[in-house]
PDB file of N, CA and C in Angstrom:
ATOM      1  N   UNK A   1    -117.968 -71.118-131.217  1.00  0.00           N
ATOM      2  CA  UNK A   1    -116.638 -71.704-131.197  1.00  0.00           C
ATOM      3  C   UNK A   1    -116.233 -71.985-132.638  1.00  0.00           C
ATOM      4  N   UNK A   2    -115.171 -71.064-133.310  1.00  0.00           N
ATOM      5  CA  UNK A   2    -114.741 -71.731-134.493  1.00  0.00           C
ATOM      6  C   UNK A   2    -113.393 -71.288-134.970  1.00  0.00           C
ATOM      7  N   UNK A   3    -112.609 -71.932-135.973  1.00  0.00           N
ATOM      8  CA  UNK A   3    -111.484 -71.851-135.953  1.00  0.00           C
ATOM      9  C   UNK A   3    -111.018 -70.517-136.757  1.00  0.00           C
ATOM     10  N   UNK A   4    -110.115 -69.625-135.764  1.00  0.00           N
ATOM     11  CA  UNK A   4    -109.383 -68.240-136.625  1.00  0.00           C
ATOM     12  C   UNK A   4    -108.152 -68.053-136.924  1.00  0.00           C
ATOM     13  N   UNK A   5    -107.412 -67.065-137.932  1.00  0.00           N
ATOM     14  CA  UNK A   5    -106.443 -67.417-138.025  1.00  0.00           C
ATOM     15  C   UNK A   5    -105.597 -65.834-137.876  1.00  0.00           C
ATOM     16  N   UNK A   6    -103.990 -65.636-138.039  1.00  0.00           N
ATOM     17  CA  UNK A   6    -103.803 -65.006-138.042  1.00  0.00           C
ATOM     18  C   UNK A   6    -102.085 -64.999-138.332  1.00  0.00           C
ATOM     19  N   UNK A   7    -101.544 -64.124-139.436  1.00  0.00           N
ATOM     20  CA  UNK A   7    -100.508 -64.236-140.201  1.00  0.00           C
ATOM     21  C   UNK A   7     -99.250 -63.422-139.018  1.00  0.00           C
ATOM     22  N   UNK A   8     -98.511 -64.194-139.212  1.00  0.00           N
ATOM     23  CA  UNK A   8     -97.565 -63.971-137.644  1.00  0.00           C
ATOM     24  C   UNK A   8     -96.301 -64.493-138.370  1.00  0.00           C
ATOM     25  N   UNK A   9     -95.481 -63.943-137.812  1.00  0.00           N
ATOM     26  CA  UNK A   9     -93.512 -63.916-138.390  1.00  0.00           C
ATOM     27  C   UNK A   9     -93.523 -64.767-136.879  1.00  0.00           C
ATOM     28  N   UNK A  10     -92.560 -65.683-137.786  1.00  0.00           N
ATOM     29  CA  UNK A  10     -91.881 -67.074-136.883  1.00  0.00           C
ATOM     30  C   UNK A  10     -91.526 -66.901-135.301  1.00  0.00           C
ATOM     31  N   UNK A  11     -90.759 -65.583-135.474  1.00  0.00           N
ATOM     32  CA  UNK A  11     -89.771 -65.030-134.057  1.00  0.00           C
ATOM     33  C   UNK A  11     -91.078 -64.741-133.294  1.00  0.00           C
ATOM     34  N   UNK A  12     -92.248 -64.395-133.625  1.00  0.00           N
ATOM     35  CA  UNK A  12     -93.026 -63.693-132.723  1.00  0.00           C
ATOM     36  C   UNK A  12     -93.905 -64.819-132.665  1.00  0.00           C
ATOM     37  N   UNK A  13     -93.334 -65.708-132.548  1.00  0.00           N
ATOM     38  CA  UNK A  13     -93.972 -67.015-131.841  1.00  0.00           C
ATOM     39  C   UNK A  13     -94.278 -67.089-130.286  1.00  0.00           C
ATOM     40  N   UNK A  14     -93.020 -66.943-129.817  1.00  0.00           N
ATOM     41  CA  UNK A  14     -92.483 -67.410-128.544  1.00  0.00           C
ATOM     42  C   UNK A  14     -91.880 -68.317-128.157  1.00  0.00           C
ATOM     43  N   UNK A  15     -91.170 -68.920-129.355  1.00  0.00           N
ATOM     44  CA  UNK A  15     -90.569 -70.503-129.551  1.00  0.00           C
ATOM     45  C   UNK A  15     -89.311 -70.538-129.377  1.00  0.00           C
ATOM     46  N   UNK A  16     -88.779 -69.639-129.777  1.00  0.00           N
ATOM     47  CA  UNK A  16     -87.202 -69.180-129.792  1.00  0.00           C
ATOM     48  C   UNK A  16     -86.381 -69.504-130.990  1.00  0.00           C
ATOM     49  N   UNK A  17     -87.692 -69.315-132.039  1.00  0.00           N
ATOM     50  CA  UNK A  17     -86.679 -69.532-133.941  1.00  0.00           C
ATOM     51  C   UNK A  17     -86.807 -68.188-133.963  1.00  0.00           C
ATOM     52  N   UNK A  18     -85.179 -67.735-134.388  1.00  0.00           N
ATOM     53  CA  UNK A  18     -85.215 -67.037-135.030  1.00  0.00           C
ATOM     54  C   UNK A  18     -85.347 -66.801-136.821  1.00  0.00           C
ATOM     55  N   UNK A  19     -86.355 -66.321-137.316  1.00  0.00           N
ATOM     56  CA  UNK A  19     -87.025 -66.620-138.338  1.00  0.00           C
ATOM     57  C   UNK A  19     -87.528 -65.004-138.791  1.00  0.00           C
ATOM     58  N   UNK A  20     -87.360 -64.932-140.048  1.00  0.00           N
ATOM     59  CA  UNK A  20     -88.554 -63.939-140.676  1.00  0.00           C
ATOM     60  C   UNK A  20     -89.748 -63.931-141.129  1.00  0.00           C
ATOM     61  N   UNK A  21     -89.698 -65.272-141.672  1.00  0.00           N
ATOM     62  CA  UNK A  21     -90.736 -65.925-142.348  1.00  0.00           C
ATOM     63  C   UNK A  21     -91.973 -65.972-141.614  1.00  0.00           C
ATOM     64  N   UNK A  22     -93.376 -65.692-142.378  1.00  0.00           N
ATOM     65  CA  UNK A  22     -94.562 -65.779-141.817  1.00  0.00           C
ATOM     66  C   UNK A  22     -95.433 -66.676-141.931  1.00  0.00           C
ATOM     67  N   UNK A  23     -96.301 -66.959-140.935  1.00  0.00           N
ATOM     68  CA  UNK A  23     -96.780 -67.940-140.856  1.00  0.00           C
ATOM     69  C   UNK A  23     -98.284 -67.621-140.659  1.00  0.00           C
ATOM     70  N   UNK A  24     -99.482 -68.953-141.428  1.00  0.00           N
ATOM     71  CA  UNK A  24    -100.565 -68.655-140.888  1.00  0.00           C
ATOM     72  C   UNK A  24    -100.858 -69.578-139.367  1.00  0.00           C
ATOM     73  N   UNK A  25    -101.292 -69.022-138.510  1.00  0.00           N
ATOM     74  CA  UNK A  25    -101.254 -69.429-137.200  1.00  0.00           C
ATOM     75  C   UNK A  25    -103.119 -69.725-136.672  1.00  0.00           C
ATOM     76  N   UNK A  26    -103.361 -70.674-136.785  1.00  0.00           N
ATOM     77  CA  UNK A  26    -104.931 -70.926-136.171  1.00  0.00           C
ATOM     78  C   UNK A  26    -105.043 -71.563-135.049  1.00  0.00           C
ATOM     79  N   UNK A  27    -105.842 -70.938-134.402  1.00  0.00           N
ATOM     80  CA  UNK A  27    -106.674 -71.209-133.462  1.00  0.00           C
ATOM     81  C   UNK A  27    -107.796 -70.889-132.848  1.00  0.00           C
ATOM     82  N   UNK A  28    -108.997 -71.503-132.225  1.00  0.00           N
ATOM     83  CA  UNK A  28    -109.796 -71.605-131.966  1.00  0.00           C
ATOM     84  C   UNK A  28    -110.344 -70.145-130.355  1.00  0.00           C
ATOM     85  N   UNK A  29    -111.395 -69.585-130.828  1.00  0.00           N
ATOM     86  CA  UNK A  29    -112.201 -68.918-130.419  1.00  0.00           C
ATOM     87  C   UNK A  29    -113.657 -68.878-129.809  1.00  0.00           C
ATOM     88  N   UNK A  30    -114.269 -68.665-129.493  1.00  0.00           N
ATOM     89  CA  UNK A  30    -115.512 -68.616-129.388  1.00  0.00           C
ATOM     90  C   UNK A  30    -116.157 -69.073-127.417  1.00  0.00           C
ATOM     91  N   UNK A  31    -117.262 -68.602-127.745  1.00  0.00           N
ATOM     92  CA  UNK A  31    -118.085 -68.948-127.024  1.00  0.00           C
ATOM     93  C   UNK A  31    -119.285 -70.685-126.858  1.00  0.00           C
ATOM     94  N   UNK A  32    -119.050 -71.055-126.059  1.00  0.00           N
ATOM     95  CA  UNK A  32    -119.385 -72.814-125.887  1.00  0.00           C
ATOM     96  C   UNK A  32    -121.500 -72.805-125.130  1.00  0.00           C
ATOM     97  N   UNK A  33    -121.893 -73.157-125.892  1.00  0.00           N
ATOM     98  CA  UNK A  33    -123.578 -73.466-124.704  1.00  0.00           C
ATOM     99  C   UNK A  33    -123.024 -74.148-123.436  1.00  0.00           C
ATOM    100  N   UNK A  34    -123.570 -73.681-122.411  1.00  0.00           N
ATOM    101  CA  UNK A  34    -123.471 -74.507-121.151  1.00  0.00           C
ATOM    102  C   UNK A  34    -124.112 -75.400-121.283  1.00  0.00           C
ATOM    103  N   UNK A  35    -123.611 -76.800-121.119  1.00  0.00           N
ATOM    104  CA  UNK A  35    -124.259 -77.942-120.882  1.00  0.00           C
ATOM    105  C   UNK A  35    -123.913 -78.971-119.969  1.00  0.00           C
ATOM    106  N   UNK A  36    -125.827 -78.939-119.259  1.00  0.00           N
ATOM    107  CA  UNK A  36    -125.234 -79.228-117.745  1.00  0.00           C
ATOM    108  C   UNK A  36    -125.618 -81.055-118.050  1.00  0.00           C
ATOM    109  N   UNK A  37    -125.274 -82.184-117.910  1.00  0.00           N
ATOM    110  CA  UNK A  37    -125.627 -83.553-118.013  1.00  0.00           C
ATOM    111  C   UNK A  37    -125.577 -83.680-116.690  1.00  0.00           C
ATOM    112  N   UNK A  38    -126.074 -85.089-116.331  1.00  0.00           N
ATOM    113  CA  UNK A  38    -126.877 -85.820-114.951  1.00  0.00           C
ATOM    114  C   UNK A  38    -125.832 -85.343-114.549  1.00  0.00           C
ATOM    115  N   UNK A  39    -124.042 -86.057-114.807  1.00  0.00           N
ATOM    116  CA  UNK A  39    -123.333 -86.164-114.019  1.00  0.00           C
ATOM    117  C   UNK A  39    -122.550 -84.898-113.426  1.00  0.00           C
ATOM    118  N   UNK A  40    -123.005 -83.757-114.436  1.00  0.00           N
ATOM    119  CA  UNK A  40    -122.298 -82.554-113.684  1.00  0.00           C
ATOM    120  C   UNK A  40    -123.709 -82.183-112.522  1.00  0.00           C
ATOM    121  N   UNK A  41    -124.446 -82.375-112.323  1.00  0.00           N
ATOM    122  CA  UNK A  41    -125.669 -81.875-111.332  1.00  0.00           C
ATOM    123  C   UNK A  41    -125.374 -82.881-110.261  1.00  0.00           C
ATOM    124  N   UNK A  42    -125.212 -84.094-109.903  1.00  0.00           N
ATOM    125  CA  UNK A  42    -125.122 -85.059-109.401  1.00  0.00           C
ATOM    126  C   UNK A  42    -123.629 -84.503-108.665  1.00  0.00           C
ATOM    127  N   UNK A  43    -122.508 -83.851-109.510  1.00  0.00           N
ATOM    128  CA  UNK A  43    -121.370 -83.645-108.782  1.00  0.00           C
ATOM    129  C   UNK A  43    -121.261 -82.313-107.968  1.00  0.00           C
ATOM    130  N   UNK A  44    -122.609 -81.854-108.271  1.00  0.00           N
ATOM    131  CA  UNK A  44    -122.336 -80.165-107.874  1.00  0.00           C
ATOM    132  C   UNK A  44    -123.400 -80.592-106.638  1.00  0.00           C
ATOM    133  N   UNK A  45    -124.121 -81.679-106.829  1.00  0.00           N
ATOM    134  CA  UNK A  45    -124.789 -81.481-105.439  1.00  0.00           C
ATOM    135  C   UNK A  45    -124.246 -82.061-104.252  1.00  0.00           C
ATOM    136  N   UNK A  46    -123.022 -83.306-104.417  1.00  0.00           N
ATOM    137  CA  UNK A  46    -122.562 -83.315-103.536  1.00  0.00           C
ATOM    138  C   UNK A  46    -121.439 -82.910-103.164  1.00  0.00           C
ATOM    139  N   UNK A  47    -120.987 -82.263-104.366  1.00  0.00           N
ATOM    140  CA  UNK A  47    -119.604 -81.002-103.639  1.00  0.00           C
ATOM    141  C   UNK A  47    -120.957 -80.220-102.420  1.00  0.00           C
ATOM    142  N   UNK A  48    -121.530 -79.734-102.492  1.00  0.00           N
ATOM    143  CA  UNK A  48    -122.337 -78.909-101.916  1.00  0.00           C
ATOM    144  C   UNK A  48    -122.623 -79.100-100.256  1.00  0.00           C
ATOM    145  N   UNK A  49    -123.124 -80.378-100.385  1.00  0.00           N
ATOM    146  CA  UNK A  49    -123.413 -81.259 -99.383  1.00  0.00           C
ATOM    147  C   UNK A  49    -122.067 -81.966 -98.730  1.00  0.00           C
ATOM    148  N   UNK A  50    -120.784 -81.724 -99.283  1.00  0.00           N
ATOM    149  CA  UNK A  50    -119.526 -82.249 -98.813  1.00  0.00           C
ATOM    150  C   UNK A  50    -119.661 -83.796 -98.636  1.00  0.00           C
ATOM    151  N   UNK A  51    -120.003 -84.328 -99.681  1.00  0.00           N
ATOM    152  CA  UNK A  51    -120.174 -85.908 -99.666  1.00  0.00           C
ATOM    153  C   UNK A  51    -118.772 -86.006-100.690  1.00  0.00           C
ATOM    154  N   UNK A  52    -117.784 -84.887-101.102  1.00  0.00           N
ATOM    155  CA  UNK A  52    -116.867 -84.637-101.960  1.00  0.00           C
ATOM    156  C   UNK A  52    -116.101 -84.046-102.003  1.00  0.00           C
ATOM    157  N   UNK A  53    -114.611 -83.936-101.104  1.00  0.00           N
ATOM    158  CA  UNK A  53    -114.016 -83.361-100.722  1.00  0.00           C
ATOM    159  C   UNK A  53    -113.445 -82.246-102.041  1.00  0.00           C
ATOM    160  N   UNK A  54    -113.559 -81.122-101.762  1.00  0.00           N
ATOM    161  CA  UNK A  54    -113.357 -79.710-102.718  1.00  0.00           C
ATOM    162  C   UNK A  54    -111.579 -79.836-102.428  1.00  0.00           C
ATOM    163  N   UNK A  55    -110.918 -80.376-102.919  1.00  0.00           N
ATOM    164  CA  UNK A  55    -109.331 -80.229-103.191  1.00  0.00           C
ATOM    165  C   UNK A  55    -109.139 -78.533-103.555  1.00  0.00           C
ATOM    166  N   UNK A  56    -108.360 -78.174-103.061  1.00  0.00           N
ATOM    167  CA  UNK A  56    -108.120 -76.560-103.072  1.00  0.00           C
ATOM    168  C   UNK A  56    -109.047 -76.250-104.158  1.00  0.00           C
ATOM    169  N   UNK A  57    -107.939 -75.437-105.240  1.00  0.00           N
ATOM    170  CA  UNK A  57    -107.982 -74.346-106.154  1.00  0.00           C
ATOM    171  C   UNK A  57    -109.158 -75.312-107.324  1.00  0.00           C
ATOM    172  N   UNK A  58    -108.709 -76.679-107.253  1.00  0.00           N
ATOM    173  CA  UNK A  58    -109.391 -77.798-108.373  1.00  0.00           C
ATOM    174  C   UNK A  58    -111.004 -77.285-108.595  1.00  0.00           C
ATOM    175  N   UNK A  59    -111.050 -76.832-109.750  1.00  0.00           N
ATOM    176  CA  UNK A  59    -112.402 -76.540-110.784  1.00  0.00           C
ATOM    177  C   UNK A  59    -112.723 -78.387-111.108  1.00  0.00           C
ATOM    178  N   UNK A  60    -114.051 -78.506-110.386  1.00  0.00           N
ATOM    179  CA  UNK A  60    -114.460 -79.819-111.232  1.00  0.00           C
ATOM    180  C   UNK A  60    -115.488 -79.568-111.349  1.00  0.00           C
ATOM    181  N   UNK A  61    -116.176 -78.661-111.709  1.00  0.00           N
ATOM    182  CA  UNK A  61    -118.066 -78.573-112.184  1.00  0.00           C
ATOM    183  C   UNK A  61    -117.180 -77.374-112.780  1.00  0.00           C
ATOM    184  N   UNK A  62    -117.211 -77.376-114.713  1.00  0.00           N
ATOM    185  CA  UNK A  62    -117.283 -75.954-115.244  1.00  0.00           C
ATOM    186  C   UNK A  62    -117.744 -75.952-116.657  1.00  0.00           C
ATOM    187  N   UNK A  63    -117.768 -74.765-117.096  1.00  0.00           N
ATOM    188  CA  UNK A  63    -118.774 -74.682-118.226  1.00  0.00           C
ATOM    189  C   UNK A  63    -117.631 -75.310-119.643  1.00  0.00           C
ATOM    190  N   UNK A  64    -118.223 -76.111-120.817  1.00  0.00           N
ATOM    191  CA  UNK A  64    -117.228 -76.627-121.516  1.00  0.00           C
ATOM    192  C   UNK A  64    -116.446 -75.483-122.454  1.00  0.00           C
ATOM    193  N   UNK A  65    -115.601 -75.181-122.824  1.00  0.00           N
ATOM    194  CA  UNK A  65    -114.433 -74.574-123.629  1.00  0.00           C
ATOM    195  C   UNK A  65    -114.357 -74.391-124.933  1.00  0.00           C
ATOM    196  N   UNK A  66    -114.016 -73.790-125.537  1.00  0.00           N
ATOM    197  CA  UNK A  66    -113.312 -73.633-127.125  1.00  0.00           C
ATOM    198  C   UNK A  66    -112.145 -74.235-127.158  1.00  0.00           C
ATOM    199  N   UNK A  67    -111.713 -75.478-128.155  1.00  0.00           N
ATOM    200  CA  UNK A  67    -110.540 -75.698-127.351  1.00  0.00           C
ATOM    201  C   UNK A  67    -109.960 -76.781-129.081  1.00  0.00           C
ATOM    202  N   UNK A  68    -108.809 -76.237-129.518  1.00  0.00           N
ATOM    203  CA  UNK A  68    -108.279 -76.998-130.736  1.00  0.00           C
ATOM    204  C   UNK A  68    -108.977 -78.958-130.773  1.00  0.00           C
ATOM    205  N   UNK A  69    -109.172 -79.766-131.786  1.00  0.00           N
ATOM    206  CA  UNK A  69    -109.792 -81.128-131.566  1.00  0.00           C
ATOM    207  C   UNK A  69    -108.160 -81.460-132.083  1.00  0.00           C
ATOM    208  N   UNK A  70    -107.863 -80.899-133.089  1.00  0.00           N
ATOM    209  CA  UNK A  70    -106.873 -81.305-134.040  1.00  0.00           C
ATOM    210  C   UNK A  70    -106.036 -80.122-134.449  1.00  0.00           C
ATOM    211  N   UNK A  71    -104.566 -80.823-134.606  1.00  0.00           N
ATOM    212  CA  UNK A  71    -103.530 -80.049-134.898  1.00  0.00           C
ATOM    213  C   UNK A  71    -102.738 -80.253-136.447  1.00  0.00           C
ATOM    214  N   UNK A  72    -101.998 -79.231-136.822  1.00  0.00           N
ATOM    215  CA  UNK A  72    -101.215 -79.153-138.056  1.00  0.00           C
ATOM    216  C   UNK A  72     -99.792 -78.910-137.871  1.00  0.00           C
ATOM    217  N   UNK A  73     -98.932 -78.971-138.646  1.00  0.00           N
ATOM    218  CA  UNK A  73     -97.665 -79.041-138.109  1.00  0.00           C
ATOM    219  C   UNK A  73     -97.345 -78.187-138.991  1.00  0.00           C
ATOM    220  N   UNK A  74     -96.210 -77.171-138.751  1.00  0.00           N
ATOM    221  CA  UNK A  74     -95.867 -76.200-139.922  1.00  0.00           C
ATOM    222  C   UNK A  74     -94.488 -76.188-139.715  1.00  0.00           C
ATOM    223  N   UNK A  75     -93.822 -75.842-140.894  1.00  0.00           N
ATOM    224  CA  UNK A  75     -92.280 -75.834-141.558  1.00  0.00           C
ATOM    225  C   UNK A  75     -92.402 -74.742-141.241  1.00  0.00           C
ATOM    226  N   UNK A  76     -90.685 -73.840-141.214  1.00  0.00           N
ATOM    227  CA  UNK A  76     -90.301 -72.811-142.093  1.00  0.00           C
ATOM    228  C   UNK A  76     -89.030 -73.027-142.096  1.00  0.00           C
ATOM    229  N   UNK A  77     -88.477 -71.732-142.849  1.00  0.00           N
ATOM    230  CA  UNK A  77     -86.733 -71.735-142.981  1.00  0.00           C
ATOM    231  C   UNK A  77     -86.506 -70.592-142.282  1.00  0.00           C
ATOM    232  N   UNK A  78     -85.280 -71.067-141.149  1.00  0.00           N
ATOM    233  CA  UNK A  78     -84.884 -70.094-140.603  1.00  0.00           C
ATOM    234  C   UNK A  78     -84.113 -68.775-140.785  1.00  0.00           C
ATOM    235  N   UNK A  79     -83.240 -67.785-140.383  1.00  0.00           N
ATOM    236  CA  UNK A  79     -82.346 -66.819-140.582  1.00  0.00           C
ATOM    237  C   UNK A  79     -81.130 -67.497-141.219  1.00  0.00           C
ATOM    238  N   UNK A  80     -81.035 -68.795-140.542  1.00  0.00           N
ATOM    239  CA  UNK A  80     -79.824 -69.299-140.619  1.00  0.00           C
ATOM    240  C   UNK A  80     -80.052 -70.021-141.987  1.00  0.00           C
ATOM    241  N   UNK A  81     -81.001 -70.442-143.030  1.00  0.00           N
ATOM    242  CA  UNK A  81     -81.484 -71.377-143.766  1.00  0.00           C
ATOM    243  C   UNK A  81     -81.703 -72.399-143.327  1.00  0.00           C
ATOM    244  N   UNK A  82     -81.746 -72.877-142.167  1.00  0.00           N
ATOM    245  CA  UNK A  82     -82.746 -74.141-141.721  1.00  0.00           C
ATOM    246  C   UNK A  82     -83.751 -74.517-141.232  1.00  0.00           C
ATOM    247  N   UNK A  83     -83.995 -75.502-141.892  1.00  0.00           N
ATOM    248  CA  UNK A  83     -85.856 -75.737-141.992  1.00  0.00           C
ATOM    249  C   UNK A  83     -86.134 -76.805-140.638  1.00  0.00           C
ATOM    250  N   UNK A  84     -87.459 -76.320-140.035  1.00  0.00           N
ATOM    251  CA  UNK A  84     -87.605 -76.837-138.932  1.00  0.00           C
ATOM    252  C   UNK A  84     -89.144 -77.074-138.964  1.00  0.00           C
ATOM    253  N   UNK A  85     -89.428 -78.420-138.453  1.00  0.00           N
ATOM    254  CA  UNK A  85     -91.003 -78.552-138.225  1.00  0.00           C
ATOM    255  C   UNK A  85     -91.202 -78.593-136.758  1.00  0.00           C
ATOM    256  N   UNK A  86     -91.897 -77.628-136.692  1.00  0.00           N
ATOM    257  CA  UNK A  86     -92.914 -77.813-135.643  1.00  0.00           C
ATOM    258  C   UNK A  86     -94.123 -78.374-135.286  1.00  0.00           C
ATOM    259  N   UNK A  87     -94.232 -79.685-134.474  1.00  0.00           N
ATOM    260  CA  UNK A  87     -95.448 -80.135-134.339  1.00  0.00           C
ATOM    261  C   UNK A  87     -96.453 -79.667-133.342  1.00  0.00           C
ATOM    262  N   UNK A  88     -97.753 -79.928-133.938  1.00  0.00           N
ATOM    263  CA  UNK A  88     -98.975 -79.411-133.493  1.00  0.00           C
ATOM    264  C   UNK A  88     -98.915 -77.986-132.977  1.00  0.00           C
ATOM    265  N   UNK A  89     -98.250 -77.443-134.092  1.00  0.00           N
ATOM    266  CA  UNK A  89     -98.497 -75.485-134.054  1.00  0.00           C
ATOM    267  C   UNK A  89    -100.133 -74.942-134.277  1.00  0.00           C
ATOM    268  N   UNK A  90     -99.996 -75.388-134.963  1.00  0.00           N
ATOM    269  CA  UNK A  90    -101.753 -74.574-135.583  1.00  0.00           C
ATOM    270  C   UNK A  90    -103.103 -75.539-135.298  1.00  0.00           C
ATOM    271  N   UNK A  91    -103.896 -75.040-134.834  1.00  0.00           N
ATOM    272  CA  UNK A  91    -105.398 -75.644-134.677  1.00  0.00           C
ATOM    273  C   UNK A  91    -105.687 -76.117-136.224  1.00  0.00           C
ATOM    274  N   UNK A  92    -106.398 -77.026-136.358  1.00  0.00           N
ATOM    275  CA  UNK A  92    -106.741 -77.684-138.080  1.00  0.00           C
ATOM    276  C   UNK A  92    -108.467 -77.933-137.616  1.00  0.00           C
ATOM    277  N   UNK A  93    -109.058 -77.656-136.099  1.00  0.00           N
ATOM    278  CA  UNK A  93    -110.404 -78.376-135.839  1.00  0.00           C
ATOM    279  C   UNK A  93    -110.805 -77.804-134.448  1.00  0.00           C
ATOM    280  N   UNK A  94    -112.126 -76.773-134.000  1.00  0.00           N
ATOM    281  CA  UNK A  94    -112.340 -77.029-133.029  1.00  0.00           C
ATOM    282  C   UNK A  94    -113.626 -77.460-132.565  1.00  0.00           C
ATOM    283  N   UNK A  95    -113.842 -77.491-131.298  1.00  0.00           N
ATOM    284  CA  UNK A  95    -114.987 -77.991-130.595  1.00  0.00           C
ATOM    285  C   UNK A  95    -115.075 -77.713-129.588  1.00  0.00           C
ATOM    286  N   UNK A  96    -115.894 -77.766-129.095  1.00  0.00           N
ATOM    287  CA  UNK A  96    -116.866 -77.413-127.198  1.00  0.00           C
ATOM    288  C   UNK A  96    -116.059 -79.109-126.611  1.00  0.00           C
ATOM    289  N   UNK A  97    -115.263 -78.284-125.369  1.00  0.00           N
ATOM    290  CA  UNK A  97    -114.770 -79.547-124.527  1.00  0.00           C
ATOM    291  C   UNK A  97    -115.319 -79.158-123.079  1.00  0.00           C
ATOM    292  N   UNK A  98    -115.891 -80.224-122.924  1.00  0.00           N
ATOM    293  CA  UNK A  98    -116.042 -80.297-121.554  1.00  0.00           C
ATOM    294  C   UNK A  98    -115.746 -80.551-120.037  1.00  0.00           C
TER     295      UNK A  98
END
């Protein structure tokens, strides 16, 4: 799990600035160790045993994630010349979430 980046023009965000300007864009990748603690074994045995009602589609026993800790906020100037911040665009930190 660690943080990557990748140089991307504003518009091809998906944000809806129209912009030329490029940006470095990070975020987090990788692969996480499974780690199982008491309380995920304890919950998988009585989902099992139905001492725990399984709510539909709801994932509650799963393996932990790659997943941003912390965010950065990035400027640019638009087509139009105006400058706009966007908060928590870019990953600045990641980690295994569980």
């Amino acid at each position: 799990c660690r943080l990557r980046s990748l140089l991307l023009r504003v518009k091809d965000l998906g944000l809806g600035y129209d912009s030329e300007e490029t940006i470095l864009f990070k975020y987090c990748s990788g692969t996480c160790p499974r780690a199982r603690t008491n309380h995920d074994l304890t919950l998988s045995l009585l989902l099992q045993k139905s001492e725990i009602p399984a709510w539909g589609e709801e994932k509650m026993v799963g393996d932990p994630c790659c997943r941003p800790t912390h965010y950065e906020d990035v400027a640019f100037l638009d087509n139009s010349h105006q400058w706009h911040e966007v908060e928590k665009l870019s990953a600045s930190a990641c980690s295994c979430v569980g």
